[in-house]
Structures are given as C-alpha cells and as structure tokens.
Protein backbone atom coordinates (compact mmCIF):
# COMPACT_ATOMS: atom_id res chain seq x y z
CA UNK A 1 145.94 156.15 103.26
CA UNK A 2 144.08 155.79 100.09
CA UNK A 3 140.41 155.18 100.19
CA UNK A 4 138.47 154.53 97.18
CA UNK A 5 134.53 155.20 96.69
CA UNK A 6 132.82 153.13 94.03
CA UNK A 7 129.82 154.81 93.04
CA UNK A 8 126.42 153.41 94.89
CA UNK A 9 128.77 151.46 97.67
CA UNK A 10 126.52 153.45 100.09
CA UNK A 11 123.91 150.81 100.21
CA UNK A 12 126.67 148.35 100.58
CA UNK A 13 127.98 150.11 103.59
CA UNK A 14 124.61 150.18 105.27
CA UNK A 15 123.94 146.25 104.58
CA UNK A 16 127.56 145.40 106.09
CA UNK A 17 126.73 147.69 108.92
CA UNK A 18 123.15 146.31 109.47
CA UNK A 19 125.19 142.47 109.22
CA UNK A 20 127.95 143.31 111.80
CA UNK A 21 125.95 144.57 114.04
CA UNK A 22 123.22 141.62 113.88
CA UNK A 23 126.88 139.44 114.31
CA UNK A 24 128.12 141.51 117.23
CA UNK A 25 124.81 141.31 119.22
CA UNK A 26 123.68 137.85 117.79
CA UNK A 27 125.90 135.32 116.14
CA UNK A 28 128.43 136.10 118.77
CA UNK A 29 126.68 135.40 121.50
CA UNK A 30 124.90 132.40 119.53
CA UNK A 31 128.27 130.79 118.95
CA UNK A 32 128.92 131.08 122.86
CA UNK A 33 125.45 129.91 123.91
CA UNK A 34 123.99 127.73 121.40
CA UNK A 35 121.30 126.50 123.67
CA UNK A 36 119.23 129.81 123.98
CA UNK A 37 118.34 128.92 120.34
CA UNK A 38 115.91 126.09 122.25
CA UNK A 39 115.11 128.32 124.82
CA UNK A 40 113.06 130.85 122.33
CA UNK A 41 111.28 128.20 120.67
CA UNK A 42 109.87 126.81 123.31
CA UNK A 43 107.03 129.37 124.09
CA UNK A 44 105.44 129.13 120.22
CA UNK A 45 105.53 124.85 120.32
CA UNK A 46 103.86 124.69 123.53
CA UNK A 47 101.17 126.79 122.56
CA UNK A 48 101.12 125.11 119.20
CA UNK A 49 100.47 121.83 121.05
CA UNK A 50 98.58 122.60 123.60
CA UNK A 51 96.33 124.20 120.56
CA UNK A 52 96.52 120.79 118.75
CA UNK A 53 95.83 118.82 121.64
CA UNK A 54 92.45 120.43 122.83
CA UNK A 55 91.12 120.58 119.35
CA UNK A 56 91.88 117.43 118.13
CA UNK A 57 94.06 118.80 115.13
CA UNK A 58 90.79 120.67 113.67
CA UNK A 59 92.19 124.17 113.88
CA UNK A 60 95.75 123.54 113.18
CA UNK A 61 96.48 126.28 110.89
CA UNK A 62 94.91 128.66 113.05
CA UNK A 63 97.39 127.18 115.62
CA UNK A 64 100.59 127.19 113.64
CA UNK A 65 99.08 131.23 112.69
CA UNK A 66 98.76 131.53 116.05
CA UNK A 67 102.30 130.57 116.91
CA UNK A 68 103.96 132.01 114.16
CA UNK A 69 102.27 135.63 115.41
CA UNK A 70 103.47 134.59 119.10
CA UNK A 71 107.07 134.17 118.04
CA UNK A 72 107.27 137.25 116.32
CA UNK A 73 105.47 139.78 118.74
CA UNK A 74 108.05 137.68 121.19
CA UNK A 75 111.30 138.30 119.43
CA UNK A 76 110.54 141.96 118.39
CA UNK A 77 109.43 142.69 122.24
CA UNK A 78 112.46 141.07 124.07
CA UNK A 79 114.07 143.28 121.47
CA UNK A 80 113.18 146.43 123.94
CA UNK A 81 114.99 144.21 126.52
CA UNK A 82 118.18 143.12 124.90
CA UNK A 83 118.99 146.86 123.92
CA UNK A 84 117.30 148.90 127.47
CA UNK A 85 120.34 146.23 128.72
CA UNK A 86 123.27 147.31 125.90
CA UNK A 87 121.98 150.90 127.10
CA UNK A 88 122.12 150.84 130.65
CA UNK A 89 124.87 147.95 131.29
CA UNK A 90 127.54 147.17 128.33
CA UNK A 91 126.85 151.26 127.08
CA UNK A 92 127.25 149.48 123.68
CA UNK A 93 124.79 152.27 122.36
CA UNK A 94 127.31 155.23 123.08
CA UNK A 95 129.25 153.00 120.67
CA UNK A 96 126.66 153.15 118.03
CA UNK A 97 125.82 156.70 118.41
CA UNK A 98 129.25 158.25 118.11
CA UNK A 99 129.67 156.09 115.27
CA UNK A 100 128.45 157.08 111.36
CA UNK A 101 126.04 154.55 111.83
CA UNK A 102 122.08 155.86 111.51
CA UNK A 103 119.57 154.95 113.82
CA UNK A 104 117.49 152.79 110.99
CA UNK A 105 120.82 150.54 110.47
CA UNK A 106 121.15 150.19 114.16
CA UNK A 107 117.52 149.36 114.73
CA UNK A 108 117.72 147.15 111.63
CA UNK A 109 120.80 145.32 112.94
CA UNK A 110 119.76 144.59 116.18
CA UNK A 111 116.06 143.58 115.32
CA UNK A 112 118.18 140.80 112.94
CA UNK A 113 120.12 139.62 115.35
CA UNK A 114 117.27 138.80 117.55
CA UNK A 115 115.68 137.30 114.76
CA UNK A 116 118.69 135.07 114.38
CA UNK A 117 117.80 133.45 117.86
CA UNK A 118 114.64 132.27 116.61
CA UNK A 119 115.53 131.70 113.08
CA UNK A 120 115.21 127.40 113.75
CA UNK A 121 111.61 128.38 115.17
CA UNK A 122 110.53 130.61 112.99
CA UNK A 123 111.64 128.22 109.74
CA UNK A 124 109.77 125.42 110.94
CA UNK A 125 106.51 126.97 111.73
CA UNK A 126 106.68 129.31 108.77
CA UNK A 127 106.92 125.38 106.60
CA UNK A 128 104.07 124.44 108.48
CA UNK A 129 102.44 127.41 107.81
CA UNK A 130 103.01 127.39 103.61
CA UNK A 131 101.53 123.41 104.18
CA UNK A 132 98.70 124.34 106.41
CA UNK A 133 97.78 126.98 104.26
CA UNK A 134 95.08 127.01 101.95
CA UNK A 135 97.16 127.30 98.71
CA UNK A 136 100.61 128.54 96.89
CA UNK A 137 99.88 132.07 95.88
CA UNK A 138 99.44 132.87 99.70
CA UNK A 139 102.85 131.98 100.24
CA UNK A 140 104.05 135.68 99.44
CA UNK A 141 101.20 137.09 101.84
CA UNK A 142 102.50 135.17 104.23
CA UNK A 143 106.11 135.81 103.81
CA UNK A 144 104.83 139.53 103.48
CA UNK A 145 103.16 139.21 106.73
CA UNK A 146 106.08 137.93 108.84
CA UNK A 147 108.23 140.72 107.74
CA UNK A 148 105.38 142.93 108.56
CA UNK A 149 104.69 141.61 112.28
CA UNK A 150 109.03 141.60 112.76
CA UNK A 151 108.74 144.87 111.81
CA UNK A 152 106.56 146.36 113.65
CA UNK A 153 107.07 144.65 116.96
CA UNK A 154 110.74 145.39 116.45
CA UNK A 155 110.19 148.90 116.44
CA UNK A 156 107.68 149.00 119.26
CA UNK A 157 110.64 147.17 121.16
CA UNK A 158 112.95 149.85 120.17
CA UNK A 159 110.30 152.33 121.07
CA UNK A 160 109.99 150.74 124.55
CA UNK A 161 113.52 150.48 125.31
CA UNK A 162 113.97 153.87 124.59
CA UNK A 163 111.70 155.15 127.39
CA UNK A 164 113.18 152.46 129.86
CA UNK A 165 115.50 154.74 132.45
CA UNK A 166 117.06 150.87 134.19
CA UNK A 167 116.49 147.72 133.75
CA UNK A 168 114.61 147.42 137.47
CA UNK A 169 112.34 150.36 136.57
CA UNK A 170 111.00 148.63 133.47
CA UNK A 171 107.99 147.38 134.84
CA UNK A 172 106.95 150.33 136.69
CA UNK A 173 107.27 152.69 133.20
CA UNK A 174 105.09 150.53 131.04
C-alpha cells in the first residue's frame, strides 16, 4: 500500500477527525431522530417568553442574552452526559483512545456534535441577538462570546463526565 503525505495535511487530518466524530455521535443520530432537534430548543424559548411576557417586551435583549447563555451552558453540560453514557454503555471511548486520535480532537468532536442538536436554536436566537443588540461592531463580541461560553461549558462537561464512575452514581458525585 502506498500512502502519500502532503506537507501540512496534519491539520487536515485533525479537522476530518474532529468532523467524523461530530457525524458519528451527532448527524447520525440526528438523521434517525430528527425530533430531538425540538426537544433542545425548547428550554431557551420558554424562558425567552416567559421573560417577554412578564416584562412587557422592555428587557428583551436581556432575554434573548439570557437564552442564548441558557442554551449554551445547556448543550456543553448534557455534553458530560452524552459521553459519561459512550463511556460506561456503548464503550465508544475505548474506541477513541486506542485510536491516533488526541484527546483535544475528541473533546472538540463531540462538543460539535452536541452543538449540532441545537444548531436551529442557537441560529435563531443568535439573529435575534445581532437585532436586539445595540449596534454592528458588537456582532464579533458576540459571535466571540458564544464560542467562548461553548467552550468552556463543553469542557466543564468533559471534565464532569470524566469523574462520573455510572450513569446512576452521577448525582451522588457532583
């Protein structure tokens, strides 16, 4: 077998892993139960509306911020769930590990795919966000700040999940 190596392909490699995994753990499962999709945007519009509702629109951005935050601190912790379960019950992690595939591309992978469950959410308040705001140039903040909250949220997930012995004992570690 012949195998050829183009010169800077390593970033490449990492991107394609970080994609298949985020397709293993999310599209796949997306394409099998599309409705889940409605499932994780339900939490950030109810609060949104319920915000709207009992202040009479006044504080809308601050609700749409306020929802927008929710998602993400939402999707990065149920993160910690979704992998404590590919751990302890599909042992899809044993996979990963004695695989050449490093523990930032793993983290990074799965973190997307749960972002891809509340990618219809998160576009829609992120819009209403940008209009809400105050003006354009705080359009990169804000994109800025969404990757930031993802980010961290994911990795306190990961963090979480990676103390978490069983799924049953979950509750009683944190």
């Amino acid at each position: 077998m012949i195998t050829i190596r183009v010169k800077g392909s390593k970033g490449f490699l990492i991107l394609k892993q970080v994609l298949l995994i985020a397709y293993l753990t999310g599209i796949l499962w997306l394409r099998r139960n599309p409705i889940s999709m409605v499932f994780s945007a339900i939490s950030p519009f109810s609060l949104l509306f319920v915000l709207f509702v009992v202040s009479n629109g006044h504080y809308i951005q601050f609700a749409v911020a306020g929802s927008l935050v929710m998602a993400l601190v939402g999707y990065g912790l149920a993160l910690g769930q979704d992998i404590s379960f590919y751990k302890t019950e599909y042992k899809i992690q044993d996979v990963f590990v004695a695989s050449p595939v490093s523990p930032l591309t793993y983290m990074t992978g799965l973190a997307l795919s749960q972002l891809l469950f509340g990618f219809p959410a998160l576009a829609v308040l992120t819009v209403l966000a940008a209009f809400f705001g105050t003006s354009i140039s705080n359009i990169p903040l804000l994109i800025s700040t969404i990757f930031l909250i993802w980010g961290s949220m994911s990795a306190m997930g990961f963090f979480l999940s990676s103390h978490m012995l069983h799924m049953r004992l979950r509750l009683y570690h944190l």
